[in-house]
PDB file of N, CA and C in Angstrom:
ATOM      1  N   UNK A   1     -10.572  43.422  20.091  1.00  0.00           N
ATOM      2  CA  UNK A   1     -11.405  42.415  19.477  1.00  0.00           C
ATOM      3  C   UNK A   1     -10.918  42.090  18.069  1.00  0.00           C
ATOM      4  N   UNK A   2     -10.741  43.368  17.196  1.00  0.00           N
ATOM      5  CA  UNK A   2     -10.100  42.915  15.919  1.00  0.00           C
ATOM      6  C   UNK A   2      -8.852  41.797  15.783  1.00  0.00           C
ATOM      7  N   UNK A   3      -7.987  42.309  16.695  1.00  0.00           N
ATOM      8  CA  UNK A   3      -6.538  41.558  17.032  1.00  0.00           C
ATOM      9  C   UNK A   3      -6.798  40.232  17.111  1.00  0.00           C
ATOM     10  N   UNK A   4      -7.340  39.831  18.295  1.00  0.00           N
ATOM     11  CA  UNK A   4      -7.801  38.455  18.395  1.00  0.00           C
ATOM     12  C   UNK A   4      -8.250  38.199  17.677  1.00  0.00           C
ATOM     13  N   UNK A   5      -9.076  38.896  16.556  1.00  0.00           N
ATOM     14  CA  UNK A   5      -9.813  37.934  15.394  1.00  0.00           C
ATOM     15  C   UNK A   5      -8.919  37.490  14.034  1.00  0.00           C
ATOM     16  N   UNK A   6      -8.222  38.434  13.844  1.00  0.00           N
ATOM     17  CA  UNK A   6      -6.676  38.908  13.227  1.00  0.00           C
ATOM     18  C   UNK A   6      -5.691  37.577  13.369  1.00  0.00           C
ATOM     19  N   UNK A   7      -5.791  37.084  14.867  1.00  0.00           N
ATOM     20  CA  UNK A   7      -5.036  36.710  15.154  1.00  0.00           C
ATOM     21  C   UNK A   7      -4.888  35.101  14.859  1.00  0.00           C
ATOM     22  N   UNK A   8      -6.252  35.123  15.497  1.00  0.00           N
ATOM     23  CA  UNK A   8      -7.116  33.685  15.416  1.00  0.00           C
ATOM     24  C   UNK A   8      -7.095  33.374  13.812  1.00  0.00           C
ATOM     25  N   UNK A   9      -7.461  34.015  13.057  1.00  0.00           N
ATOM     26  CA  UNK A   9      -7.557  33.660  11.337  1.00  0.00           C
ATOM     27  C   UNK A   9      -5.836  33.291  11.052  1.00  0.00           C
ATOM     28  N   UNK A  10      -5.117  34.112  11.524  1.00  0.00           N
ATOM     29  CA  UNK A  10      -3.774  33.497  11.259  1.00  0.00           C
ATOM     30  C   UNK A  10      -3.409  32.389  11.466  1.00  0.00           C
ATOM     31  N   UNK A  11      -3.305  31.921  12.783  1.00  0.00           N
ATOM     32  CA  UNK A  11      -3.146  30.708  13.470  1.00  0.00           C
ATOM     33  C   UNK A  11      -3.997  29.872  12.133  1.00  0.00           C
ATOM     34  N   UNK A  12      -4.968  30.002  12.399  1.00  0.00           N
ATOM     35  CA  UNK A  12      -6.204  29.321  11.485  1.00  0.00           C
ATOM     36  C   UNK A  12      -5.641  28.552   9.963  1.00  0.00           C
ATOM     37  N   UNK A  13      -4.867  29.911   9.455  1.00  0.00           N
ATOM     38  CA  UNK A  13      -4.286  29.914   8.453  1.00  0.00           C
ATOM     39  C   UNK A  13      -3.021  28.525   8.081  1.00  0.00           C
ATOM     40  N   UNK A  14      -2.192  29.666   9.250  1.00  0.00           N
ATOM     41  CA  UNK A  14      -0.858  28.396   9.430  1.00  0.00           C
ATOM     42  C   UNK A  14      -1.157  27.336   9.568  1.00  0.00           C
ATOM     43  N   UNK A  15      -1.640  26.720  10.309  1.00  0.00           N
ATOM     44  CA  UNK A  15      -2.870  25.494  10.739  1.00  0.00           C
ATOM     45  C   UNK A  15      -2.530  24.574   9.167  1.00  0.00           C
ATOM     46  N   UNK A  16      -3.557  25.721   8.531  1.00  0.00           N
ATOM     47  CA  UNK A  16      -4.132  24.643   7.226  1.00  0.00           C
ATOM     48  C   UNK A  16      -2.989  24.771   6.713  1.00  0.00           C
ATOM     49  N   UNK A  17      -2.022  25.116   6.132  1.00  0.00           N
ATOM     50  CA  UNK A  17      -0.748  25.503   5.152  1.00  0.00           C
ATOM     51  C   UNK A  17      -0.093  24.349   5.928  1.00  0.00           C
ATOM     52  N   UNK A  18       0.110  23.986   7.183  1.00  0.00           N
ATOM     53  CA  UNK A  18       1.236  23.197   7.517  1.00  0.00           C
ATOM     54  C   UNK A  18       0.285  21.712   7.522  1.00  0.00           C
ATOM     55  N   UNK A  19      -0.888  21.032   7.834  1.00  0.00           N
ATOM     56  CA  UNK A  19      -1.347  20.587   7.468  1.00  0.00           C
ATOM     57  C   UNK A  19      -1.487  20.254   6.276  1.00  0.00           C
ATOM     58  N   UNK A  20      -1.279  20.719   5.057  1.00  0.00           N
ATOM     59  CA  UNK A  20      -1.713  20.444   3.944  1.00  0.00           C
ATOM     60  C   UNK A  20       0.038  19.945   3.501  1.00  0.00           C
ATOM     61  N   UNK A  21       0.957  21.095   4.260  1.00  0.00           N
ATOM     62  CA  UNK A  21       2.584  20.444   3.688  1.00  0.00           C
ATOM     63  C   UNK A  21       2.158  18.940   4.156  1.00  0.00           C
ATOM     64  N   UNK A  22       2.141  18.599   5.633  1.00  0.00           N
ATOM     65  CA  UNK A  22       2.202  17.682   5.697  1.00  0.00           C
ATOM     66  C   UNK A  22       1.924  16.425   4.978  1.00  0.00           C
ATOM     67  N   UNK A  23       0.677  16.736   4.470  1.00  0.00           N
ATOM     68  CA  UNK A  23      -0.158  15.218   3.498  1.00  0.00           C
ATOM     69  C   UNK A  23       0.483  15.242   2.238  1.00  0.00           C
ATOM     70  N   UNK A  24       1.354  16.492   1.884  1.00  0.00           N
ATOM     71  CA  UNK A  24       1.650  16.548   0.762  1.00  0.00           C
ATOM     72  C   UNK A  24       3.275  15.392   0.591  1.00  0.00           C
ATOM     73  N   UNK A  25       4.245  16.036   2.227  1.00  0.00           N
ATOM     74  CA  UNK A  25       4.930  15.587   2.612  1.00  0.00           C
ATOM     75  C   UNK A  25       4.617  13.428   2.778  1.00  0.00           C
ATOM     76  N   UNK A  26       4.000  13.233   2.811  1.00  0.00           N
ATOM     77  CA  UNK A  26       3.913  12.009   3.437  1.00  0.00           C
ATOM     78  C   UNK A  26       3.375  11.034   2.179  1.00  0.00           C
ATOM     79  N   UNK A  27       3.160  11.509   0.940  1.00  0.00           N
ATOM     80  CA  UNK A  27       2.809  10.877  -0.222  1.00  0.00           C
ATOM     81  C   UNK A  27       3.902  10.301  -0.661  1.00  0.00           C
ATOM     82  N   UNK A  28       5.025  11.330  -1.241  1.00  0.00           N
ATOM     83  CA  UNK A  28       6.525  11.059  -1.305  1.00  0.00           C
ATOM     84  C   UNK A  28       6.882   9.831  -0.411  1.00  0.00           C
ATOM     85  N   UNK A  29       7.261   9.940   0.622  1.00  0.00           N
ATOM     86  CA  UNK A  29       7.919   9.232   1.654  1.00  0.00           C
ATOM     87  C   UNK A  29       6.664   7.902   1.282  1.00  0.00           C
ATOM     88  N   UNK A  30       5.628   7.858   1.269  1.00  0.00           N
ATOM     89  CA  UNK A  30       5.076   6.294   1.514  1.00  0.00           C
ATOM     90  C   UNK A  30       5.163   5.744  -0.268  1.00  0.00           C
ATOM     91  N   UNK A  31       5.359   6.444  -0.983  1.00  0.00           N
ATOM     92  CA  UNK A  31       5.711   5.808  -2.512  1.00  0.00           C
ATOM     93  C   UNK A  31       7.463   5.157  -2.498  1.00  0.00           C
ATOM     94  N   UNK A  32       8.181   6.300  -1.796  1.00  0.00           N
ATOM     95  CA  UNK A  32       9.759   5.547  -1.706  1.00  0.00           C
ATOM     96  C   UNK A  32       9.996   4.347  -1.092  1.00  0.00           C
ATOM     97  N   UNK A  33       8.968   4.323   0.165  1.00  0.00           N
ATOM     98  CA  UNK A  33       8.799   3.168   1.259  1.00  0.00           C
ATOM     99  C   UNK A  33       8.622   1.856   0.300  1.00  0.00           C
ATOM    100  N   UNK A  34       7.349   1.739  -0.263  1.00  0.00           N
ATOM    101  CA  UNK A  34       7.016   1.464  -0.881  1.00  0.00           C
ATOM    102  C   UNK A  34       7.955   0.457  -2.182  1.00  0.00           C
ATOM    103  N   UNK A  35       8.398   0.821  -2.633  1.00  0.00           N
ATOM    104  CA  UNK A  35       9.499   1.161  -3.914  1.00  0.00           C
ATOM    105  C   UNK A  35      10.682   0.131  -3.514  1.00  0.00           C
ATOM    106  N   UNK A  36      10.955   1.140  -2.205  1.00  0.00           N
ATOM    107  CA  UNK A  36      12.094   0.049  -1.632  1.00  0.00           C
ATOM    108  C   UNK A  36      12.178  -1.214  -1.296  1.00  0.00           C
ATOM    109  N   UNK A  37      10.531  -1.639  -0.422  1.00  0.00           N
ATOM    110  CA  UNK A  37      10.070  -2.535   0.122  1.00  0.00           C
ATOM    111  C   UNK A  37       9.713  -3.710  -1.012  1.00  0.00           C
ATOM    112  N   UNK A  38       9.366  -2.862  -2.170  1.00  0.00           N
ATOM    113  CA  UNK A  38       9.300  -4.515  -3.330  1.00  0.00           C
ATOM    114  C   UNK A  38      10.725  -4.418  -4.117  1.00  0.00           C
ATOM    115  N   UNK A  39      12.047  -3.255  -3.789  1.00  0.00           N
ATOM    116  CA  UNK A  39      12.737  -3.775  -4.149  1.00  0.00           C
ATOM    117  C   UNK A  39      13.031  -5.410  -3.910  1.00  0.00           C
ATOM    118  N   UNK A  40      13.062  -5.663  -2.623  1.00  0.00           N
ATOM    119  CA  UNK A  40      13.358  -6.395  -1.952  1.00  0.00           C
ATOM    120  C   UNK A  40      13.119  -8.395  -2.740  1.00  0.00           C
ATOM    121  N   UNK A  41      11.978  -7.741  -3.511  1.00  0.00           N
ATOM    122  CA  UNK A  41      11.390  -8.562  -4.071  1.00  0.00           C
ATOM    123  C   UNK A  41      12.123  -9.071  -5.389  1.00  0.00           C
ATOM    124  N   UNK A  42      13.081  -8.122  -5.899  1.00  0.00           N
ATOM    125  CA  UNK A  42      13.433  -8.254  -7.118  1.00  0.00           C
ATOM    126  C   UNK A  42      14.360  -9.659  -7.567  1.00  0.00           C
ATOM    127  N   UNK A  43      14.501  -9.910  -6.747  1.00  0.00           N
ATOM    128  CA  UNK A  43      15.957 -11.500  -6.897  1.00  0.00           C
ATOM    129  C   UNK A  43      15.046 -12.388  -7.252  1.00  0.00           C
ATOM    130  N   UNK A  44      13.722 -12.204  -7.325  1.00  0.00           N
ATOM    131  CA  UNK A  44      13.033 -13.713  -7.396  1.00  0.00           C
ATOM    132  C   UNK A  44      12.295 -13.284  -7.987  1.00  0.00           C
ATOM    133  N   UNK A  45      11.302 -12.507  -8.262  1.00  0.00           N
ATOM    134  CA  UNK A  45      10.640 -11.775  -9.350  1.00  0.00           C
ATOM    135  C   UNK A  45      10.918 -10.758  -9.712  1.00  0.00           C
ATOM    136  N   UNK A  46      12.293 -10.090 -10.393  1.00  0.00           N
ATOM    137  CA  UNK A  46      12.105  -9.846 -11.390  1.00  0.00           C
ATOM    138  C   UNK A  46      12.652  -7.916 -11.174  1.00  0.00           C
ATOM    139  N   UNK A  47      13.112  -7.122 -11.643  1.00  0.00           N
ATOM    140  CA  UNK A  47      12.922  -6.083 -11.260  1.00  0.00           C
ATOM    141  C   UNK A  47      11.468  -5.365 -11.811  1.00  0.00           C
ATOM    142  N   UNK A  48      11.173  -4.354 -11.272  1.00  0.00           N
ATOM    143  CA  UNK A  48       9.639  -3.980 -11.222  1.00  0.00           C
ATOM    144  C   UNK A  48       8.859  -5.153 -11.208  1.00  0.00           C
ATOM    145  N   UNK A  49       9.363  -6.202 -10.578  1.00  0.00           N
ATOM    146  CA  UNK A  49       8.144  -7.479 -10.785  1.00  0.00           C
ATOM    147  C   UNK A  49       7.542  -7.807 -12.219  1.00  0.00           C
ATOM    148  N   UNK A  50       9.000  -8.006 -12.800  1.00  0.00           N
ATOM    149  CA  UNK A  50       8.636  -8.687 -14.230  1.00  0.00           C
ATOM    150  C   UNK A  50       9.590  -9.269 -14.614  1.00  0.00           C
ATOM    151  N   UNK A  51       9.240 -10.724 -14.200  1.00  0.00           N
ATOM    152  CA  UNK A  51       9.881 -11.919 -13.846  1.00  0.00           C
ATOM    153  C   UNK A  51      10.450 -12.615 -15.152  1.00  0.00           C
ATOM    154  N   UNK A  52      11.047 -13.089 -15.229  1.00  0.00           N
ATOM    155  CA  UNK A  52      12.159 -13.797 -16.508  1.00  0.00           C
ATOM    156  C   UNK A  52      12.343 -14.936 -16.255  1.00  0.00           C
ATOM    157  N   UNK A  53      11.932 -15.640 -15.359  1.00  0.00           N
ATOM    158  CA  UNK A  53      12.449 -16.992 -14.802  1.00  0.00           C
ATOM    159  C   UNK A  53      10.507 -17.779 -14.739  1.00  0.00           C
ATOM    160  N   UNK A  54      11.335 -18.528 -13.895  1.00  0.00           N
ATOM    161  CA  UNK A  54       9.592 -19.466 -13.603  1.00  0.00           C
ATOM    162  C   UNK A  54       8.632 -18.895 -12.815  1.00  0.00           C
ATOM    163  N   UNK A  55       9.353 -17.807 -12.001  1.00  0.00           N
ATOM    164  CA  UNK A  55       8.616 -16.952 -10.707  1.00  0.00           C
ATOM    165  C   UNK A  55       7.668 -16.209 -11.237  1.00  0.00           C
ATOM    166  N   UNK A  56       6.410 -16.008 -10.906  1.00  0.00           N
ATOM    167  CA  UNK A  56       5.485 -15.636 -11.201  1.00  0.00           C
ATOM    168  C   UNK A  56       5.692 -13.684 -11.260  1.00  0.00           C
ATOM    169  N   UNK A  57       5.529 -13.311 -12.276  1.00  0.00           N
ATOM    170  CA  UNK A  57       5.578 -11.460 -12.497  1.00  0.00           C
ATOM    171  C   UNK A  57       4.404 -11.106 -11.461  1.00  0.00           C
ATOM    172  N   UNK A  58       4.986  -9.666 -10.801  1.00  0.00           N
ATOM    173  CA  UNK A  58       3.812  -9.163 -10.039  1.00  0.00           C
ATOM    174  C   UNK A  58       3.602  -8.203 -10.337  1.00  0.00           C
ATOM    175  N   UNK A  59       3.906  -7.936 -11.566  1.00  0.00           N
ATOM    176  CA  UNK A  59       3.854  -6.062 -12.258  1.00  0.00           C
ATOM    177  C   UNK A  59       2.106  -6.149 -12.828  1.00  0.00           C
ATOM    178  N   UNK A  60       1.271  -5.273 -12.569  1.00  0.00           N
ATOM    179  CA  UNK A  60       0.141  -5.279 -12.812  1.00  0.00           C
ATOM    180  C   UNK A  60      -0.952  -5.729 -12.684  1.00  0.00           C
ATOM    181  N   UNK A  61      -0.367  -7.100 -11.669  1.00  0.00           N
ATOM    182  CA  UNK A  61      -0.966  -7.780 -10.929  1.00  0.00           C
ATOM    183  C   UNK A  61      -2.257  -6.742 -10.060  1.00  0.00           C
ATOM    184  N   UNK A  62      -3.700  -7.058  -9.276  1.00  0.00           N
ATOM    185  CA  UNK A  62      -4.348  -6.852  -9.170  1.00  0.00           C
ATOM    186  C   UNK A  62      -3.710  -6.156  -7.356  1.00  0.00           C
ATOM    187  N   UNK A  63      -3.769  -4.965  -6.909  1.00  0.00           N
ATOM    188  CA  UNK A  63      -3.404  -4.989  -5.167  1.00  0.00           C
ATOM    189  C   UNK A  63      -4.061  -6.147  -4.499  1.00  0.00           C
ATOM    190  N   UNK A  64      -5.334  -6.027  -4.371  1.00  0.00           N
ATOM    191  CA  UNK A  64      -6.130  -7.216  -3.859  1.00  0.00           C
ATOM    192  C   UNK A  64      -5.466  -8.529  -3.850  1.00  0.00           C
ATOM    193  N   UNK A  65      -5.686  -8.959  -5.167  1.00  0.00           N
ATOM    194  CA  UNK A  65      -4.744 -10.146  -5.631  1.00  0.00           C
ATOM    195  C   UNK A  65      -3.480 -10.450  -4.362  1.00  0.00           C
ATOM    196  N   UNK A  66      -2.518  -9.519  -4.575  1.00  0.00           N
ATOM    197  CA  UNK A  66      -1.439  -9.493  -3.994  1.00  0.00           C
ATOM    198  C   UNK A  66      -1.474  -9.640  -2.727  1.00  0.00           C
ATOM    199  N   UNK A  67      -2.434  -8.791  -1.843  1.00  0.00           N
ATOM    200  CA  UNK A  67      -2.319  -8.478  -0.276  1.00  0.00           C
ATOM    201  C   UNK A  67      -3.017  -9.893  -0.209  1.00  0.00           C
ATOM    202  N   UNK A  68      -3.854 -10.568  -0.903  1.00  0.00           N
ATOM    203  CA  UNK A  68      -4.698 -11.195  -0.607  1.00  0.00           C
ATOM    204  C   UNK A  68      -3.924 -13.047  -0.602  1.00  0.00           C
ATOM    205  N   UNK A  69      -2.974 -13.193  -1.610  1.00  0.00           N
ATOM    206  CA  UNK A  69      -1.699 -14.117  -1.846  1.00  0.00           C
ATOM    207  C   UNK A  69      -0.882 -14.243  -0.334  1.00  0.00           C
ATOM    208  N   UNK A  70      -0.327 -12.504  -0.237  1.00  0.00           N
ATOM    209  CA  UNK A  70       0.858 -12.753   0.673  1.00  0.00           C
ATOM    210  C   UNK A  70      -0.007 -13.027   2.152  1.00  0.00           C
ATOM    211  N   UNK A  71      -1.228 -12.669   2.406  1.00  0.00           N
ATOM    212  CA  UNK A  71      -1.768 -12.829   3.664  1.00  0.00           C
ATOM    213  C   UNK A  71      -1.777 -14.393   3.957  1.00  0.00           C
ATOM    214  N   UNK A  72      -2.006 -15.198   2.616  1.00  0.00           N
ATOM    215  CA  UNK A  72      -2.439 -16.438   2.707  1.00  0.00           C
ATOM    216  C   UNK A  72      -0.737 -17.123   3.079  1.00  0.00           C
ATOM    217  N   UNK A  73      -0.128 -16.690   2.842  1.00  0.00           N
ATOM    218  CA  UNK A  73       1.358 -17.170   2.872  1.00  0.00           C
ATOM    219  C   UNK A  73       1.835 -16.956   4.225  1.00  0.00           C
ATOM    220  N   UNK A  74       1.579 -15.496   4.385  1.00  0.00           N
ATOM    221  CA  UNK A  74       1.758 -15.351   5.849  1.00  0.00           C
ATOM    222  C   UNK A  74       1.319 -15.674   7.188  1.00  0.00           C
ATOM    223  N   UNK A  75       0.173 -16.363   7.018  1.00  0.00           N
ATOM    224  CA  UNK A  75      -1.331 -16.926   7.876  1.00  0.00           C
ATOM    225  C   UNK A  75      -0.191 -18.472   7.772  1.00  0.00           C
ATOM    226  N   UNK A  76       0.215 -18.959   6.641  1.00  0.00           N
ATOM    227  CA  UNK A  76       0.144 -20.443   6.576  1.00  0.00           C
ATOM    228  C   UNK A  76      -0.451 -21.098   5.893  1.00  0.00           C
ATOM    229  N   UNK A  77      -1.436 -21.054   5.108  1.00  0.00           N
ATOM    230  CA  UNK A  77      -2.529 -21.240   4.351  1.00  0.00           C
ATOM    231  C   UNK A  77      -2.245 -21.921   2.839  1.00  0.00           C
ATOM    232  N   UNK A  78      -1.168 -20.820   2.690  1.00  0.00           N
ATOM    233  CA  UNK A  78      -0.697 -21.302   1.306  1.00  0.00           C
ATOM    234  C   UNK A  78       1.425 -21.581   1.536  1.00  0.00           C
ATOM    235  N   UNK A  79       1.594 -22.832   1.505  1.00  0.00           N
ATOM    236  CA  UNK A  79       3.100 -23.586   1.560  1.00  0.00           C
ATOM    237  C   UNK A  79       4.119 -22.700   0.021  1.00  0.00           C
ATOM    238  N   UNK A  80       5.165 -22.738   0.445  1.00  0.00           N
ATOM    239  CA  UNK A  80       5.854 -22.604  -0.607  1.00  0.00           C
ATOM    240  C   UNK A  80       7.661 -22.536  -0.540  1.00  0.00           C
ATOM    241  N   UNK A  81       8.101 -22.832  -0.940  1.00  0.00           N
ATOM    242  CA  UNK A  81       9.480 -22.914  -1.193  1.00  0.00           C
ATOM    243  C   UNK A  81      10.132 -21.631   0.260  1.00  0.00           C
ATOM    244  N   UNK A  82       9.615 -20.315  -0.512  1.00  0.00           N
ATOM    245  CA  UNK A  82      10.348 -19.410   0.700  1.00  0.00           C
ATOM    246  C   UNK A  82       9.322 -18.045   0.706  1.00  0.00           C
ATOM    247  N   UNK A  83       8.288 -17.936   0.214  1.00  0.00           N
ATOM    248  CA  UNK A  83       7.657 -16.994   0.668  1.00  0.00           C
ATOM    249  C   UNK A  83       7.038 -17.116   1.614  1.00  0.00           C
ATOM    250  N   UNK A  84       6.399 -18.587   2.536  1.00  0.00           N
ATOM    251  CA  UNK A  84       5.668 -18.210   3.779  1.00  0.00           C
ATOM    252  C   UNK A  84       6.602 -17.810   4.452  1.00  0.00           C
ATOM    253  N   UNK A  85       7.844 -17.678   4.145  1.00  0.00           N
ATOM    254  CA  UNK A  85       8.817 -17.689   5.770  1.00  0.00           C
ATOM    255  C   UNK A  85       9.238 -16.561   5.394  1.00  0.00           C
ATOM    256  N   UNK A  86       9.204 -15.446   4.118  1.00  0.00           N
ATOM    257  CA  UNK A  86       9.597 -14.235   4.205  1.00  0.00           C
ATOM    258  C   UNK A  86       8.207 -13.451   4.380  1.00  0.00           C
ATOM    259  N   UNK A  87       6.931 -13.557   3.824  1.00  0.00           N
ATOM    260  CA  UNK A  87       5.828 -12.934   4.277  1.00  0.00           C
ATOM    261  C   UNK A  87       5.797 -12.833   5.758  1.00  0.00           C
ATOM    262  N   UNK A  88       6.199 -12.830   6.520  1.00  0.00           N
ATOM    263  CA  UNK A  88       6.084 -13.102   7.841  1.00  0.00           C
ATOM    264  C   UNK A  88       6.986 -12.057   8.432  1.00  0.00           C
ATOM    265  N   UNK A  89       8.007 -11.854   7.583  1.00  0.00           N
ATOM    266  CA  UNK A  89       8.676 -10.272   7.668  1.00  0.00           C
ATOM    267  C   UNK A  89       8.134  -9.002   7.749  1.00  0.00           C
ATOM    268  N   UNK A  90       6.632  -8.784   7.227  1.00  0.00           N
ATOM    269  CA  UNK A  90       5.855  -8.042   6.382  1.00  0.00           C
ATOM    270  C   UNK A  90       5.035  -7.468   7.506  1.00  0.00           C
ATOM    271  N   UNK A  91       4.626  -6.141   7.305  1.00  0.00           N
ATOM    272  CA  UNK A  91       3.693  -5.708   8.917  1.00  0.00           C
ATOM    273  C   UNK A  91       2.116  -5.561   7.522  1.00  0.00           C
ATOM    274  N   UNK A  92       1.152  -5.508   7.800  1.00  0.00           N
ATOM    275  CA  UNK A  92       0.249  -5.501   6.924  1.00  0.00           C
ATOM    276  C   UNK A  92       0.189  -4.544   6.026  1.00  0.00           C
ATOM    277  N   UNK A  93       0.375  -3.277   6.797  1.00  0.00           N
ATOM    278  CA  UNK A  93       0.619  -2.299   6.156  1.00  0.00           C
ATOM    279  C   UNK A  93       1.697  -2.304   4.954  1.00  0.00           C
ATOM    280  N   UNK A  94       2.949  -2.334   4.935  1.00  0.00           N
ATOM    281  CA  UNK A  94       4.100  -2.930   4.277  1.00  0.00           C
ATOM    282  C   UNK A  94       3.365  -3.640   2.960  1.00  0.00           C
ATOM    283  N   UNK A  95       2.776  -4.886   3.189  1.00  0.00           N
ATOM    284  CA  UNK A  95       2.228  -5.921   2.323  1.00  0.00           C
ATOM    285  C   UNK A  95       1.213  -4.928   1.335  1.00  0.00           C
ATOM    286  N   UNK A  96       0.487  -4.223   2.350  1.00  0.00           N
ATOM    287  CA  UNK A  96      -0.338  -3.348   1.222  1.00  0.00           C
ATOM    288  C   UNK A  96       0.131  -2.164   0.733  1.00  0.00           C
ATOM    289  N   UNK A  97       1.340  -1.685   0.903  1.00  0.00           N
ATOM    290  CA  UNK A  97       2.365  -0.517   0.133  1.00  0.00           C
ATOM    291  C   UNK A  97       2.955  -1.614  -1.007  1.00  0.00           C
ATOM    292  N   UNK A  98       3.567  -3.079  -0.698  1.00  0.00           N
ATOM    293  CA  UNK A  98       3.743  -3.327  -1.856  1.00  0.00           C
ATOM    294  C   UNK A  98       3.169  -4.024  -2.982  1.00  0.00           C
ATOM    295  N   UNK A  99       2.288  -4.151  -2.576  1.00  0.00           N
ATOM    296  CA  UNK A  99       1.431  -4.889  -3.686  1.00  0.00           C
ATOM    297  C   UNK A  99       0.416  -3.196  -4.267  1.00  0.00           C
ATOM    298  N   UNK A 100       0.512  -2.228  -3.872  1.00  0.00           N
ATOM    299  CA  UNK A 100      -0.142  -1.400  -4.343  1.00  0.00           C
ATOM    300  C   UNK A 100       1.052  -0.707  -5.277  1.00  0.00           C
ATOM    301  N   UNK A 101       2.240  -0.693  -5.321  1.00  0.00           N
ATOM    302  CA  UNK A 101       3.382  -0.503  -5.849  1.00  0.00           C
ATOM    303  C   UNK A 101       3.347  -1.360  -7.149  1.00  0.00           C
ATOM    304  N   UNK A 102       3.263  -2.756  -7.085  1.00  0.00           N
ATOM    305  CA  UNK A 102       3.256  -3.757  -8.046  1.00  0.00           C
ATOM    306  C   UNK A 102       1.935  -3.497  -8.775  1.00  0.00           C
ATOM    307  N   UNK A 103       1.048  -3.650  -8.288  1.00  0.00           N
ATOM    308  CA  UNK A 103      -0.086  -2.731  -9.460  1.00  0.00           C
ATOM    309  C   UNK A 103      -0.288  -2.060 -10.258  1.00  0.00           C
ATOM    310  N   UNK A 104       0.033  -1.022  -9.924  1.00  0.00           N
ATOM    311  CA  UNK A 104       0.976   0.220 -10.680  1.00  0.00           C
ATOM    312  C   UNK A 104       1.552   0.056 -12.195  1.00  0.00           C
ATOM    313  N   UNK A 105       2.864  -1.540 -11.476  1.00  0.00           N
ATOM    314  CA  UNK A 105       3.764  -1.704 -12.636  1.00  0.00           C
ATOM    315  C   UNK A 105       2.924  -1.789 -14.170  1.00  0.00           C
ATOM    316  N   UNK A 106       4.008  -1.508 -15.243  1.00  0.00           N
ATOM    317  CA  UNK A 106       3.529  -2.212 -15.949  1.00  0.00           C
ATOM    318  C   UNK A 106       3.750  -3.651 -16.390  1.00  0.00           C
ATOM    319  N   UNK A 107       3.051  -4.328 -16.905  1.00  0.00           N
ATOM    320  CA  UNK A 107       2.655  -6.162 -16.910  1.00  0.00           C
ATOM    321  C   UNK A 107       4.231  -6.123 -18.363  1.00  0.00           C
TER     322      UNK A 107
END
């Protein structure tokens, strides 16, 4: 009876320890994702989204704001030179890693 209880708390144990690597693991990886994904952004606004040209800066910009822009671009809603036709690249998720990235920035 001890054993099994012994045993069971272990398991129990490992459980939470590899669980907890995990979430710890997956913060990293969705900030690089992230990072990379508004690199992408940088030729037209700007690196860290702080734009030098006519293109609008997205460094500090609001997340909301952002997810809420590129959805409209990506829907159709809102016309533009070349972001409805690259928003459309974007899985939602994506859109809300990078505009939560650009938030972040500083303005």
């Amino acid at each position: 009876m001890k054993k099994t209880i012994r045993v069971t708390a272990l398991a129990a144990s490992a459980l939470t320890v590899l669980a907890v690597q995990a979430q710890s693991a997956q913060a990293p990886v969705s900030q690089h994702l992230a990072r990379n994904l508004a690199a992408q952004c940088a030729n037209c606004h700007g690196t860290n989204g702080r734009s030098v040209a006519e293109v609008p800066s997205l460094a500090g910009q609001s997340a909301a704001v952002l997810v809420s822009k590129m959805k409209d671009y990506k829907d159709g809603k809102q016309q533009a030179t070349i972001m409805h036709q690259l928003s459309k690249g974007y899985t939602d998720e994506q859109i809300a890693l990078i505009a939560d990235y650009y938030s972040k920035q500083p303005k």
